[in-house]
PDB file of N, CA and C in Angstrom:
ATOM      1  N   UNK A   1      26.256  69.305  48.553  1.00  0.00           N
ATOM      2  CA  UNK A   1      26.518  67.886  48.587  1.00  0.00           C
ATOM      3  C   UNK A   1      28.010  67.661  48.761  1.00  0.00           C
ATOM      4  N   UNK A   2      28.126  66.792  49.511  1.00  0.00           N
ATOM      5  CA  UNK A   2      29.606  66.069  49.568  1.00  0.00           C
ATOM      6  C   UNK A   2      30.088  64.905  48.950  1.00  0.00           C
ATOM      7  N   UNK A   3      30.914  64.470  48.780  1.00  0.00           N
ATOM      8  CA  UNK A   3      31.866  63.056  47.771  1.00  0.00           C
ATOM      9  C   UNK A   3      32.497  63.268  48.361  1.00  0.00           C
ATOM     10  N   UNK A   4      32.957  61.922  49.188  1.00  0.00           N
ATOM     11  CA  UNK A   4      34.067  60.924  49.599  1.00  0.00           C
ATOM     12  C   UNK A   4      34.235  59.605  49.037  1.00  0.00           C
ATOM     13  N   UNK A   5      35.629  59.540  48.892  1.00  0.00           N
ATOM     14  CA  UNK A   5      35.814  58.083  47.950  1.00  0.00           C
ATOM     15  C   UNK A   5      36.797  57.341  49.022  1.00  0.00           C
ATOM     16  N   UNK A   6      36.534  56.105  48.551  1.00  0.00           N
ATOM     17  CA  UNK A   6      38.063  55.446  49.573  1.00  0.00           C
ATOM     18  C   UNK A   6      37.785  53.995  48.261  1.00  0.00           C
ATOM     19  N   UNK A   7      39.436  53.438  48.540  1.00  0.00           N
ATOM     20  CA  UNK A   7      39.461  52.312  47.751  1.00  0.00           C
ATOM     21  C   UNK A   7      39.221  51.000  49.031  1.00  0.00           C
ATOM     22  N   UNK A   8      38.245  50.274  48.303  1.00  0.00           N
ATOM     23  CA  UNK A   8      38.348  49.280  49.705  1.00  0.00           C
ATOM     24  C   UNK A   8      38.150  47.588  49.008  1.00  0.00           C
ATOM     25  N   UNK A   9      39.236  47.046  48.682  1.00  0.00           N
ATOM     26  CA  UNK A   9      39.502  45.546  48.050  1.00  0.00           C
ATOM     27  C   UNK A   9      39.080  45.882  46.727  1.00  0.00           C
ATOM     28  N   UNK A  10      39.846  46.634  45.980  1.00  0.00           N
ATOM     29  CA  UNK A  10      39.638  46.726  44.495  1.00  0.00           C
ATOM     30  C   UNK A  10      38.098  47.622  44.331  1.00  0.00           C
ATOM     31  N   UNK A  11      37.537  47.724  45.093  1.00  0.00           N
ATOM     32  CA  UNK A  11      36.557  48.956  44.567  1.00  0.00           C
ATOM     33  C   UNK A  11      36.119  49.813  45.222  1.00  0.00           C
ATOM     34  N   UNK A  12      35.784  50.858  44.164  1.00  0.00           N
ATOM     35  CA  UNK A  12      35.782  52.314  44.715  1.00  0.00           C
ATOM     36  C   UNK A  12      34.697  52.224  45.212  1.00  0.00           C
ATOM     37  N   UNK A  13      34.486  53.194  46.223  1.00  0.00           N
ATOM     38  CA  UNK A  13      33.338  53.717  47.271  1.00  0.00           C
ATOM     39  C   UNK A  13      33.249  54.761  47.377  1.00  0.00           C
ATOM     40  N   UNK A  14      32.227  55.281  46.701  1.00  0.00           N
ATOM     41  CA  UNK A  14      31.796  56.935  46.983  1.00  0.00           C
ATOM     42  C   UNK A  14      30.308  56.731  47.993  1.00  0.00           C
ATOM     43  N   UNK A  15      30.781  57.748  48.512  1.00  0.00           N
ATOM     44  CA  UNK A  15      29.783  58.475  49.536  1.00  0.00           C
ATOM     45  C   UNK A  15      29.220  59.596  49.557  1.00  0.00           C
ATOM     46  N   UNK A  16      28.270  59.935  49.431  1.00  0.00           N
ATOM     47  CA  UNK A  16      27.229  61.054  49.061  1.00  0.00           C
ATOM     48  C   UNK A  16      26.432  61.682  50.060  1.00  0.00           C
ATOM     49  N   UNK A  17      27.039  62.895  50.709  1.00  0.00           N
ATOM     50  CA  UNK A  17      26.031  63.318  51.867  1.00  0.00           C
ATOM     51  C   UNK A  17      25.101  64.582  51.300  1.00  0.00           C
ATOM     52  N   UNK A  18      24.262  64.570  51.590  1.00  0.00           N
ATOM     53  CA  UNK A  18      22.913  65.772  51.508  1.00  0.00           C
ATOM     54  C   UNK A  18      21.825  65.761  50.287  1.00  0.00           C
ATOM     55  N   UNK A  19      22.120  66.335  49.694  1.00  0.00           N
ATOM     56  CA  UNK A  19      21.021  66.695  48.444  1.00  0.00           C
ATOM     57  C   UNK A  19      21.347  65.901  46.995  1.00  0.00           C
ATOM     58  N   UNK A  20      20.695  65.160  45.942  1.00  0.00           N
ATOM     59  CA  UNK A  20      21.137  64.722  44.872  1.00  0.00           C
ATOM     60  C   UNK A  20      19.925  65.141  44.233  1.00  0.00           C
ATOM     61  N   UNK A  21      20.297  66.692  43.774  1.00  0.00           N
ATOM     62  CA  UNK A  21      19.032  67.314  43.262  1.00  0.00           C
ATOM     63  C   UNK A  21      19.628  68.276  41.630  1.00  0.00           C
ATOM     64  N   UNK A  22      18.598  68.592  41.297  1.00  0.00           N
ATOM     65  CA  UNK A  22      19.265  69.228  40.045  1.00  0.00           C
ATOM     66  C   UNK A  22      20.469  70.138  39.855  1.00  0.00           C
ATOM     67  N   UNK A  23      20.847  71.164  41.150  1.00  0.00           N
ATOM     68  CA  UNK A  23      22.475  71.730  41.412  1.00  0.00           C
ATOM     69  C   UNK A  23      23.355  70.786  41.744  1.00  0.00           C
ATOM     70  N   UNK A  24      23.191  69.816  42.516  1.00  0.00           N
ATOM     71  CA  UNK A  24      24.215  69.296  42.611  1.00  0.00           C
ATOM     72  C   UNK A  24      24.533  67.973  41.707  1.00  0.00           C
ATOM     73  N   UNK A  25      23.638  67.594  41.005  1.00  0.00           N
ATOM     74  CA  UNK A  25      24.003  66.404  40.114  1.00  0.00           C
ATOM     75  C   UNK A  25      24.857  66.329  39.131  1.00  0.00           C
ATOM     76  N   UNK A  26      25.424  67.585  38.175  1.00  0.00           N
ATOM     77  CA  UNK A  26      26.695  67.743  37.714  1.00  0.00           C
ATOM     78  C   UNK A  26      27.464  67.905  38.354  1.00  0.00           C
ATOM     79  N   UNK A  27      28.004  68.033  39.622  1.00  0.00           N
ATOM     80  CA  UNK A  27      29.260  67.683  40.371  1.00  0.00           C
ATOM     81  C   UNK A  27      29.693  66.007  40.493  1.00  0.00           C
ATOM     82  N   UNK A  28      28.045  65.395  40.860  1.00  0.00           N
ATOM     83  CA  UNK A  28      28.436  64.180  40.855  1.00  0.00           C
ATOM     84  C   UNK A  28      28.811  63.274  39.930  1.00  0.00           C
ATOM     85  N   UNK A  29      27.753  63.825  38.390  1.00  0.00           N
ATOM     86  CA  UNK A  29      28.466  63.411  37.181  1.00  0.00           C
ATOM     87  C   UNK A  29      29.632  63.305  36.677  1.00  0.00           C
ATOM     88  N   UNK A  30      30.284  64.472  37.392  1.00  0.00           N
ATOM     89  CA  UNK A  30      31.671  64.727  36.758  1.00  0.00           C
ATOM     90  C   UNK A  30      32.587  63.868  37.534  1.00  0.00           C
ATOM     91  N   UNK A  31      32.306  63.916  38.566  1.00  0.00           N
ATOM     92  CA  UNK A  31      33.378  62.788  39.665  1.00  0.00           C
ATOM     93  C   UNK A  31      33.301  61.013  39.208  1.00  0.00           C
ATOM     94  N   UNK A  32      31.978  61.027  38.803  1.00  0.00           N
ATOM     95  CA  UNK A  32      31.768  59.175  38.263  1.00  0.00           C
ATOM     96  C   UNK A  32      32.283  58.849  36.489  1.00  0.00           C
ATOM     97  N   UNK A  33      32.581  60.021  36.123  1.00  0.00           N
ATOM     98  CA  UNK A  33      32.685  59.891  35.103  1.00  0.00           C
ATOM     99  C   UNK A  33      34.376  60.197  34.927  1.00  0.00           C
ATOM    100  N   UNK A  34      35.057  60.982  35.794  1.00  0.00           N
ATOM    101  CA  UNK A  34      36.288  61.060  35.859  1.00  0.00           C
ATOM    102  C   UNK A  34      36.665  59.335  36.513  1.00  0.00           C
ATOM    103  N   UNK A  35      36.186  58.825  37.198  1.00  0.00           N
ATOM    104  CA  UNK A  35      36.267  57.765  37.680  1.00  0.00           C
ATOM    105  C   UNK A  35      36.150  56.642  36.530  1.00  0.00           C
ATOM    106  N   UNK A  36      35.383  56.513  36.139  1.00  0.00           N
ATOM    107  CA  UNK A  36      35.195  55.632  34.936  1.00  0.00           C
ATOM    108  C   UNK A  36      36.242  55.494  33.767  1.00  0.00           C
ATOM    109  N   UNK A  37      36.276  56.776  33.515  1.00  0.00           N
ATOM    110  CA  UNK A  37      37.402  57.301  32.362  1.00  0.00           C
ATOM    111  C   UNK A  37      38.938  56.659  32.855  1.00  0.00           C
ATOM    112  N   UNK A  38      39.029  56.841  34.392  1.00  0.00           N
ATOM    113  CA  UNK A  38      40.429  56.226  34.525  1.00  0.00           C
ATOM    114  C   UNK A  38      40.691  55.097  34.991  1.00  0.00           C
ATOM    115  N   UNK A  39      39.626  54.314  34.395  1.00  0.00           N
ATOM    116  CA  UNK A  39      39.879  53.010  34.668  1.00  0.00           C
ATOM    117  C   UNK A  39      39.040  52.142  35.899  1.00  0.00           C
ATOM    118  N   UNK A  40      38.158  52.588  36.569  1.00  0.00           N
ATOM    119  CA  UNK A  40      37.811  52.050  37.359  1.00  0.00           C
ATOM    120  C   UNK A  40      36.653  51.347  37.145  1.00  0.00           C
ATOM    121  N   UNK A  41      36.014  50.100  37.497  1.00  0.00           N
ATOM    122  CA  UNK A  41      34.806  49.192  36.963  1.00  0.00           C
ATOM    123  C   UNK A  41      34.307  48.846  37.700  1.00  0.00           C
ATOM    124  N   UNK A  42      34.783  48.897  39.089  1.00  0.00           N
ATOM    125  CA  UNK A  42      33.441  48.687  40.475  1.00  0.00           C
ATOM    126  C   UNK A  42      33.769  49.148  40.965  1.00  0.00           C
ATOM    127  N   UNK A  43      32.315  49.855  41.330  1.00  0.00           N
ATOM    128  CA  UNK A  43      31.950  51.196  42.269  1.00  0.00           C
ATOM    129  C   UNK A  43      30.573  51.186  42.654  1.00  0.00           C
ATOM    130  N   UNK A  44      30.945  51.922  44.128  1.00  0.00           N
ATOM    131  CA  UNK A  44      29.460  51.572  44.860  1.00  0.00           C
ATOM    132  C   UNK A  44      29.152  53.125  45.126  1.00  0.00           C
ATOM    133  N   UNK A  45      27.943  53.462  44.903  1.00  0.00           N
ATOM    134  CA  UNK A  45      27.740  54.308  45.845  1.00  0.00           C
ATOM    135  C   UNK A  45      27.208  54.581  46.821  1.00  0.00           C
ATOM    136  N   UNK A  46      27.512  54.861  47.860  1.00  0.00           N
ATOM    137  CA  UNK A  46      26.311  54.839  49.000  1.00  0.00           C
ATOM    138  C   UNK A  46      25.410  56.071  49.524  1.00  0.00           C
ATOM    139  N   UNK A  47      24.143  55.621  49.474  1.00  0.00           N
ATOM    140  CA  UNK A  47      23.702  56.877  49.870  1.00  0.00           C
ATOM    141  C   UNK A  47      22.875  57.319  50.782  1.00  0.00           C
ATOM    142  N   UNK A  48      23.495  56.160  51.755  1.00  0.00           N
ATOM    143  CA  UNK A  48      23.159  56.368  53.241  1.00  0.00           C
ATOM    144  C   UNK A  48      22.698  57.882  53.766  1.00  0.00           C
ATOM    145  N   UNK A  49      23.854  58.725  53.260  1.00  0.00           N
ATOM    146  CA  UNK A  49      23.435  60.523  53.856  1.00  0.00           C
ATOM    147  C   UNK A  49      22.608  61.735  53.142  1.00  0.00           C
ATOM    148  N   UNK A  50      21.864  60.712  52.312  1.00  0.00           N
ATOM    149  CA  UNK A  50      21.128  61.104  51.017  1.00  0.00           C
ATOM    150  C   UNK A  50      20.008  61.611  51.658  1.00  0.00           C
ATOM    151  N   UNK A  51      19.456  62.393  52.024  1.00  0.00           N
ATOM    152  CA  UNK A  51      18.370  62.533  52.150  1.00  0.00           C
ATOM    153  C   UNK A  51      17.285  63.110  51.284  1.00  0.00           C
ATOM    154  N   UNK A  52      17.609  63.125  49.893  1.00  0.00           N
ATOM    155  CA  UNK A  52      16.901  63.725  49.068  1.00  0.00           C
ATOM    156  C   UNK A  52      17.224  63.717  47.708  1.00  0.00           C
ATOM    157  N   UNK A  53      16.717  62.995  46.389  1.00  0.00           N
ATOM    158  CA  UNK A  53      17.097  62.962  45.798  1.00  0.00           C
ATOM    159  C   UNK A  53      15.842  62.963  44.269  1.00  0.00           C
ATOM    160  N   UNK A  54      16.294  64.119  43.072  1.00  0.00           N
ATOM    161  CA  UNK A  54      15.394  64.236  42.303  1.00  0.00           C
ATOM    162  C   UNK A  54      15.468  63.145  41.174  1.00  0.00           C
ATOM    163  N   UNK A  55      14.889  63.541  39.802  1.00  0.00           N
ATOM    164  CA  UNK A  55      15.040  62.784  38.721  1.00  0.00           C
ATOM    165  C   UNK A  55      16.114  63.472  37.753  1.00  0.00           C
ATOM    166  N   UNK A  56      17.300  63.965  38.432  1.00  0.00           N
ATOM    167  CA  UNK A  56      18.174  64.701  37.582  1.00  0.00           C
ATOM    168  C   UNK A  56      19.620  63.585  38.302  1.00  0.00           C
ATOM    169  N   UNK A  57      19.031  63.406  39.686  1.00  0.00           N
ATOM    170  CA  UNK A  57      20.187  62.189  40.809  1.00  0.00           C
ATOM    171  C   UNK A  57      19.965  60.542  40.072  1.00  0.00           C
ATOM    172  N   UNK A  58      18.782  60.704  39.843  1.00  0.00           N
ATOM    173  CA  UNK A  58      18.574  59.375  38.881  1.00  0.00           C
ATOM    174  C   UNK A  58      19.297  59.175  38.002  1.00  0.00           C
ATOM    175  N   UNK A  59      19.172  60.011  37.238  1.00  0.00           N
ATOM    176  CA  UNK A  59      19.586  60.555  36.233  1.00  0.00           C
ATOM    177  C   UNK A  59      21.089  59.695  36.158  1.00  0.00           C
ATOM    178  N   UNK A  60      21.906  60.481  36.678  1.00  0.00           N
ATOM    179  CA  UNK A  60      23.667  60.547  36.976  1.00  0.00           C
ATOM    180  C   UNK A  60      24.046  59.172  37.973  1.00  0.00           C
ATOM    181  N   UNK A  61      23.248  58.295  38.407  1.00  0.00           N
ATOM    182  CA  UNK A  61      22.919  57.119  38.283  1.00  0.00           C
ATOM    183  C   UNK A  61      23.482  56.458  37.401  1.00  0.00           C
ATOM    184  N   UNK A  62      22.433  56.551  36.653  1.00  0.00           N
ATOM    185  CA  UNK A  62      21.608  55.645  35.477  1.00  0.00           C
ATOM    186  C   UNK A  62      22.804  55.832  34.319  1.00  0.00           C
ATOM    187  N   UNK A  63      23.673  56.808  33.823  1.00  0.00           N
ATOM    188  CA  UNK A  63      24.480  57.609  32.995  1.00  0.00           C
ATOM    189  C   UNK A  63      25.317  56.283  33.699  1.00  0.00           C
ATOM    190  N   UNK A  64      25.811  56.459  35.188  1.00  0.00           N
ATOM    191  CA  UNK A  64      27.463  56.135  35.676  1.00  0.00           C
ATOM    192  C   UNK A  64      27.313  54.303  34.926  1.00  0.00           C
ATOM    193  N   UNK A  65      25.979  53.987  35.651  1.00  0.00           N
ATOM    194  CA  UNK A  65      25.500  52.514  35.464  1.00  0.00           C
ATOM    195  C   UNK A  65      25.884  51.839  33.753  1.00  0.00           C
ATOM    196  N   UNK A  66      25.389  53.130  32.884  1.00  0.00           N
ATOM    197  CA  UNK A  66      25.818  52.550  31.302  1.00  0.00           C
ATOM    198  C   UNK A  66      27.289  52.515  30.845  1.00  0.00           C
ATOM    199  N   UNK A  67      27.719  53.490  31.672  1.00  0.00           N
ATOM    200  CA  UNK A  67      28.900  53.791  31.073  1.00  0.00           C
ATOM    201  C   UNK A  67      30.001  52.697  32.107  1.00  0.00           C
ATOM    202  N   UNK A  68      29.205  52.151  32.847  1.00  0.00           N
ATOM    203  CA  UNK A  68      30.319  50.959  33.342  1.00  0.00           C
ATOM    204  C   UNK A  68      29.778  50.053  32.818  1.00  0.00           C
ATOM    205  N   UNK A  69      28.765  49.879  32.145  1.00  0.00           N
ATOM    206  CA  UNK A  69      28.282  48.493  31.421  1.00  0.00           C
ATOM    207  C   UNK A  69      29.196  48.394  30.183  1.00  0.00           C
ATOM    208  N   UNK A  70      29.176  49.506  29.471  1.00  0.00           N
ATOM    209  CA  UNK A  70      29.787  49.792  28.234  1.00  0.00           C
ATOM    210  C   UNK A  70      31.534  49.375  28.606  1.00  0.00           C
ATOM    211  N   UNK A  71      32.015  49.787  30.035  1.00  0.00           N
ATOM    212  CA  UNK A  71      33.396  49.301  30.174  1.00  0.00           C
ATOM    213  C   UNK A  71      33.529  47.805  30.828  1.00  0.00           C
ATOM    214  N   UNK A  72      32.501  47.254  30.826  1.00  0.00           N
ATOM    215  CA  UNK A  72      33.292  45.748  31.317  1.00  0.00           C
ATOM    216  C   UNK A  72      32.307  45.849  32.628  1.00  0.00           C
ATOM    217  N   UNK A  73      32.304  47.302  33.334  1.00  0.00           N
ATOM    218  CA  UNK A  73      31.670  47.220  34.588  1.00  0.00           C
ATOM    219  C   UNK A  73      30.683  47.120  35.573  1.00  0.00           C
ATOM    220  N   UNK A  74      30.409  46.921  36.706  1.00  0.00           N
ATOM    221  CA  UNK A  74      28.968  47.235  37.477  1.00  0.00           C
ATOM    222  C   UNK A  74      29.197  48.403  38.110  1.00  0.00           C
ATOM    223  N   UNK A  75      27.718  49.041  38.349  1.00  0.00           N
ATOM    224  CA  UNK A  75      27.951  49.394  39.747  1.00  0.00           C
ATOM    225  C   UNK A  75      26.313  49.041  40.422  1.00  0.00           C
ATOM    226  N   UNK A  76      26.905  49.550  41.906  1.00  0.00           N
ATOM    227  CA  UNK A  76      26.231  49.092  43.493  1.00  0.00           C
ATOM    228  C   UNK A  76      25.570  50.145  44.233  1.00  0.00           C
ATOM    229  N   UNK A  77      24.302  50.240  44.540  1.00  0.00           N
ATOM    230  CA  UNK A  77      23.806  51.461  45.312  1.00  0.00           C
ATOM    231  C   UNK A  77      23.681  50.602  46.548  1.00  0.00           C
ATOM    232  N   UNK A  78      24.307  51.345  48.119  1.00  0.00           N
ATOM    233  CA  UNK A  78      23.500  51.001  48.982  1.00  0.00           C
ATOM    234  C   UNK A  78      23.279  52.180  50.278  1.00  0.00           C
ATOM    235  N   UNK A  79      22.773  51.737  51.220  1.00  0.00           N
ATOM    236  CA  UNK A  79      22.179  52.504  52.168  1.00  0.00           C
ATOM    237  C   UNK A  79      21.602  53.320  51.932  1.00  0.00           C
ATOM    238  N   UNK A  80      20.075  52.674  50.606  1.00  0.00           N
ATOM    239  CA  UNK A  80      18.921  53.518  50.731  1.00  0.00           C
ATOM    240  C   UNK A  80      18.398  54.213  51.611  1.00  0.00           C
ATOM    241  N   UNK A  81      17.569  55.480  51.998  1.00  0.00           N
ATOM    242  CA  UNK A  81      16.617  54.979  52.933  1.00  0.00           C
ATOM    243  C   UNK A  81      15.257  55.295  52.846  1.00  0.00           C
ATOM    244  N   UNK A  82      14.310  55.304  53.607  1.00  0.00           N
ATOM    245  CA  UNK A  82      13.322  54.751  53.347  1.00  0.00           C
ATOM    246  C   UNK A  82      12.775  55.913  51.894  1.00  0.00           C
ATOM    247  N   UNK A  83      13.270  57.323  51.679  1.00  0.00           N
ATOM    248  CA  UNK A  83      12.720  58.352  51.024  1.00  0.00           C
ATOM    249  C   UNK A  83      12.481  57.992  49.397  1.00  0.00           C
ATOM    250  N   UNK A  84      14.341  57.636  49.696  1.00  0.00           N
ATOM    251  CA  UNK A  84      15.166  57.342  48.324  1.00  0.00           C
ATOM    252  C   UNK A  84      14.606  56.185  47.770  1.00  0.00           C
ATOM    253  N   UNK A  85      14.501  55.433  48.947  1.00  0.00           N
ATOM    254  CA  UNK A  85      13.986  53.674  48.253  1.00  0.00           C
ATOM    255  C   UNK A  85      12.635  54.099  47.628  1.00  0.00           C
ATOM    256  N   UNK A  86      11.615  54.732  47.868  1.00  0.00           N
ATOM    257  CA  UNK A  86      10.227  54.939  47.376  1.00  0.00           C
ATOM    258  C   UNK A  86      10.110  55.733  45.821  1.00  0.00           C
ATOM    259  N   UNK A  87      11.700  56.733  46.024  1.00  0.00           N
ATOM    260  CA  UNK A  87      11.935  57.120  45.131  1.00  0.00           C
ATOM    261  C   UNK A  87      12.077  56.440  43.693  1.00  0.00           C
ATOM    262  N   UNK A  88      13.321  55.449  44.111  1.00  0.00           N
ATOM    263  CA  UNK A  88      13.301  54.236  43.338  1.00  0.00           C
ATOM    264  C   UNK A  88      12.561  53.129  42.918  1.00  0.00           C
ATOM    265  N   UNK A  89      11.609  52.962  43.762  1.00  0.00           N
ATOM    266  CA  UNK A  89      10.684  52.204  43.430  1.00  0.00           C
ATOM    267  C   UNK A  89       9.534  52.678  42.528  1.00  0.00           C
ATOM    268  N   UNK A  90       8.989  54.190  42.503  1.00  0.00           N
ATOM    269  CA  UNK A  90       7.845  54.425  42.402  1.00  0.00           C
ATOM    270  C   UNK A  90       8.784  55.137  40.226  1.00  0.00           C
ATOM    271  N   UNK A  91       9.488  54.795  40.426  1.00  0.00           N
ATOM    272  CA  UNK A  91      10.241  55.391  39.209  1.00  0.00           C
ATOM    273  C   UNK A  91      10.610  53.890  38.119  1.00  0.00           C
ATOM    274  N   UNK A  92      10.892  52.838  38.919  1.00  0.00           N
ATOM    275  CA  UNK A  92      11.300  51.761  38.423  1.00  0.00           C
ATOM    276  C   UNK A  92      12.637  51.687  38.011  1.00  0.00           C
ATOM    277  N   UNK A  93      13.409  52.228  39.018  1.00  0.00           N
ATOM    278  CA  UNK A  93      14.772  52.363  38.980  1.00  0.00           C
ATOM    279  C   UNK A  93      15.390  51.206  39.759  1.00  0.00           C
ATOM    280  N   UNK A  94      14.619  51.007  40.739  1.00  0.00           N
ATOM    281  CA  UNK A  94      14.981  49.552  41.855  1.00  0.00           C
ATOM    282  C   UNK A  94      15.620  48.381  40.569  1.00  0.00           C
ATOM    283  N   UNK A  95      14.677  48.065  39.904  1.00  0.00           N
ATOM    284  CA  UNK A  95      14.922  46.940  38.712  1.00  0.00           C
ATOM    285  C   UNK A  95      15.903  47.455  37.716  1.00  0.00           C
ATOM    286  N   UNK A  96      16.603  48.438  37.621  1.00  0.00           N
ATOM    287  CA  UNK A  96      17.568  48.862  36.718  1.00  0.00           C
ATOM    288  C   UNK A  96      19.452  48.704  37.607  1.00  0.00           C
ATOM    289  N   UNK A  97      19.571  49.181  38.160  1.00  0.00           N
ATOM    290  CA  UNK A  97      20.214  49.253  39.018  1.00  0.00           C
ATOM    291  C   UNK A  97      19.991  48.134  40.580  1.00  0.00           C
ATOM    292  N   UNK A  98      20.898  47.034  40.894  1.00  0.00           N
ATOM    293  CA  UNK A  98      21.400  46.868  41.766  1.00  0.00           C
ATOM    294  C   UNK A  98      21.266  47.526  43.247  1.00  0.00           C
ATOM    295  N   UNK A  99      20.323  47.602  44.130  1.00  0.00           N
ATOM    296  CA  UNK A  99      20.456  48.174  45.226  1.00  0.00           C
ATOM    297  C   UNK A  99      20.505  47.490  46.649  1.00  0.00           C
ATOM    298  N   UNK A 100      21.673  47.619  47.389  1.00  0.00           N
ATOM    299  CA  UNK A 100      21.885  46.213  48.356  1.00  0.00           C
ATOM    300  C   UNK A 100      21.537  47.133  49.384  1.00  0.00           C
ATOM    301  N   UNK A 101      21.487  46.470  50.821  1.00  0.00           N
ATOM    302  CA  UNK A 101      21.095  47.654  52.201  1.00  0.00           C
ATOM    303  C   UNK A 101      22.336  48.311  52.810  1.00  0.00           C
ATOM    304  N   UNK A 102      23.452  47.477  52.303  1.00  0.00           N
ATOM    305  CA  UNK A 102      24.532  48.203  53.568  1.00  0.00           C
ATOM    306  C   UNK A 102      26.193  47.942  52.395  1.00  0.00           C
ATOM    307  N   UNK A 103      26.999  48.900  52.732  1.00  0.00           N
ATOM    308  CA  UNK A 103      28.054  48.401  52.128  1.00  0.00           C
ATOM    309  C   UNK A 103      28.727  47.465  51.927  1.00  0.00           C
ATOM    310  N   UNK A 104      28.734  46.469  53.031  1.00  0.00           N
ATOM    311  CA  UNK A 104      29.496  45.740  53.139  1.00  0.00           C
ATOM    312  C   UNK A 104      28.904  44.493  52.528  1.00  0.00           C
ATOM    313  N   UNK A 105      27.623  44.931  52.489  1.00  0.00           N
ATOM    314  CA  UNK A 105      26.781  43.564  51.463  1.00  0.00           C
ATOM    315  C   UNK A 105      27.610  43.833  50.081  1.00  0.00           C
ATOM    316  N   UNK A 106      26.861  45.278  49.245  1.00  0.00           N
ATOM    317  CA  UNK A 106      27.813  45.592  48.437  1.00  0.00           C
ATOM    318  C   UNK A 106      29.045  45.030  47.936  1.00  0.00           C
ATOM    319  N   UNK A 107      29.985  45.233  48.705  1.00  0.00           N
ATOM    320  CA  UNK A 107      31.488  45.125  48.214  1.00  0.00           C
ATOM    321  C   UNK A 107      31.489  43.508  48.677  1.00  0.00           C
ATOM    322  N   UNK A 108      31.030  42.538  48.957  1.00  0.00           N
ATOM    323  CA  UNK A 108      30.847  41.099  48.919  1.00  0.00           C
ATOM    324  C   UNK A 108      29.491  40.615  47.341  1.00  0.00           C
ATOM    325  N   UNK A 109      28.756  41.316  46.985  1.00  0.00           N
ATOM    326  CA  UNK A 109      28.833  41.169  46.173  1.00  0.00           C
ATOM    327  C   UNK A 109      29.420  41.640  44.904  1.00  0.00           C
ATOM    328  N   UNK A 110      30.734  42.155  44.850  1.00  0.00           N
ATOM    329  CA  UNK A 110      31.407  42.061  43.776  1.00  0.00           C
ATOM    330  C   UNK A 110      31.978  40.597  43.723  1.00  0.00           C
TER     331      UNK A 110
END
């Protein structure tokens, strides 16, 4: 898996290409949570290049989601696609988390 971040009008944007499966979901933990820790309170992630994602990617989600609630913050999932969205849906994660279609919806709704 890959992480790319860019700052774009006050919030962070990570980008997630390949797998969000049980190896790689502590990498991503550790990056949203270093993020959080230094201050940051909106953040999107997108996971447009996602093509696959378990209940361990939920998971590190769901973790980033409390721990910006707990700081003041949101965060934004977008560019489901159709795998991930079923994923989310059939889990009842859709209703927990915020999920818009495209970034730029996203970062307009902050």
């Amino acid at each position: 898996m890959q992480i790319s971040e860019n700052m774009i009008e006050g919030v962070m944007v990570l980008r997630l290409e390949g797998k969000l499966d049980t190896q790689c979901s502590p990498e991503a933990e550790e990056h949203l949570t270093r993020l959080i820790k230094a201050g940051e309170t909106r953040i999107i992630v997108n996971l447009e290049k996602i093509d696959y994602i378990s209940s361990s990617g939920l998971r590190v989600l769901l973790v980033a989601a409390k721990q910006l609630k707990a700081a003041g913050g949101q965060l934004r999932i977008c560019g489901v696609n159709d795998f991930v969205k079923e994923v989310f849906e059939i889990s009842g994660f859709a209703t927990i988390i915020q999920t818009l279609e495209t970034e730029a919806e996203a970062l307009k709704d902050f």
